[in-house]
Protein backbone atom coordinates (compact mmCIF):
# COMPACT_ATOMS: atom_id res chain seq x y z
CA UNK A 1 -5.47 -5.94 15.36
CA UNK A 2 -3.46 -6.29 11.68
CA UNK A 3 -5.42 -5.95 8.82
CA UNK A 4 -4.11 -6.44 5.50
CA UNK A 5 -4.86 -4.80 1.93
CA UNK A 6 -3.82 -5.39 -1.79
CA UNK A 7 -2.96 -2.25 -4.10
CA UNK A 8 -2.46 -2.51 -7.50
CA UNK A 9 0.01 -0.14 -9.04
CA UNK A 10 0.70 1.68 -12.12
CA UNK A 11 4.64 1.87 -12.70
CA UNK A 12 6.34 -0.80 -10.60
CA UNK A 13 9.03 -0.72 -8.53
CA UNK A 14 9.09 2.98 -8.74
CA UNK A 15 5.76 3.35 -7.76
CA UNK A 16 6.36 0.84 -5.17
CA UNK A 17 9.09 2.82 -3.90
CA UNK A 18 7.04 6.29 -3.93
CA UNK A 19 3.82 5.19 -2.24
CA UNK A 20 5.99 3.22 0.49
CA UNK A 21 8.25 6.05 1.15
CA UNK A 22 4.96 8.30 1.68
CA UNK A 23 3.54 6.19 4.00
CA UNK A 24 6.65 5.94 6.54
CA UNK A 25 6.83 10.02 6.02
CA UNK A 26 3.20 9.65 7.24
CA UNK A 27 3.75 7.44 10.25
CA UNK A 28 1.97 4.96 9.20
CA UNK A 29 2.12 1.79 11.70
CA UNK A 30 3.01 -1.16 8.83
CA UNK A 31 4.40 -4.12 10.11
CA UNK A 32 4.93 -6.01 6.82
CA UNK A 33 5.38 -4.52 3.35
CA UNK A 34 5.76 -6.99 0.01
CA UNK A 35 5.90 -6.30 -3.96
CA UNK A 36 4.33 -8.61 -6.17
CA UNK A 37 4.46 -9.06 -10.01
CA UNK A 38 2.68 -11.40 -12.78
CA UNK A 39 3.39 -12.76 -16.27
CA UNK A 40 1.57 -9.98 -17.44
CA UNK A 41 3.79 -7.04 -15.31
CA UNK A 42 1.36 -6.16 -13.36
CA UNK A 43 2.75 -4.93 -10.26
CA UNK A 44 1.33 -4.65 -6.56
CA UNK A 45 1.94 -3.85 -3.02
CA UNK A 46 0.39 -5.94 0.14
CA UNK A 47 0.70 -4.11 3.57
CA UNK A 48 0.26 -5.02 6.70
CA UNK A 49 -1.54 -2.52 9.09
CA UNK A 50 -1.42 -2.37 12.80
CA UNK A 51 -4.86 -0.77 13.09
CA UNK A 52 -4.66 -0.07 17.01
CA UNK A 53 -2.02 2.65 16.26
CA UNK A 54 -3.29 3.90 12.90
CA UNK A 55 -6.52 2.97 11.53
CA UNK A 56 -7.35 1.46 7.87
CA UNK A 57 -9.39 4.30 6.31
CA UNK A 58 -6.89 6.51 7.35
CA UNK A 59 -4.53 4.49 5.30
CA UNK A 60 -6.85 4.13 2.43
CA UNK A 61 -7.29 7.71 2.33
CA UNK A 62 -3.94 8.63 1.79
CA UNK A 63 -3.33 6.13 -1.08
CA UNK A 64 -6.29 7.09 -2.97
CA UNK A 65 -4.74 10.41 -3.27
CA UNK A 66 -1.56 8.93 -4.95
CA UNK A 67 -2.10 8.78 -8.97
CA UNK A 68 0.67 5.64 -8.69
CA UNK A 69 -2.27 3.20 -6.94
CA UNK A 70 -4.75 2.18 -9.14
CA UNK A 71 -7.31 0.30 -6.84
CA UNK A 72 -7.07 -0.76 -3.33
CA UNK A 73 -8.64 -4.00 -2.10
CA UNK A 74 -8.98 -5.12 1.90
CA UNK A 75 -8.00 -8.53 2.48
């Protein structure tokens, strides 16, 4: 089963870059990883998670920990 979440974040592509890098050091099972921005440069990542190999909470849990993500959101 894929579930998806939303996480804003604090300093953009380099923050992108950090979180995404700790999740494949991890192992985290993401199929699909995107960056989003608005007019007002907010920034964002949406993931993908294949929750039969790693679970969502799990995931959560490590990105709560990161002072880059600012709040989380499940889709």
């Amino acid at each position: 089963m894929e579930r998806s979440l939303y996480a804003n974040l604090s300093q953009g592509i380099d923050s992108f870059l950090r979180v995404a890098m700790i999740l494949r050091r991890k192992e985290i099972a993401v199929k699909a990883i995107s960056m989003t921005t608005d007019n007002c440069d907010n920034t964002g990542m949406e993931l993908i998670i294949n929750e039969e190999i790693t679970s969502l909470q799990e995931v959560i849990n490590y990105m709560n920990k990161l002072y880059d993500v600012r709040n989380i959101t499940v889709l």
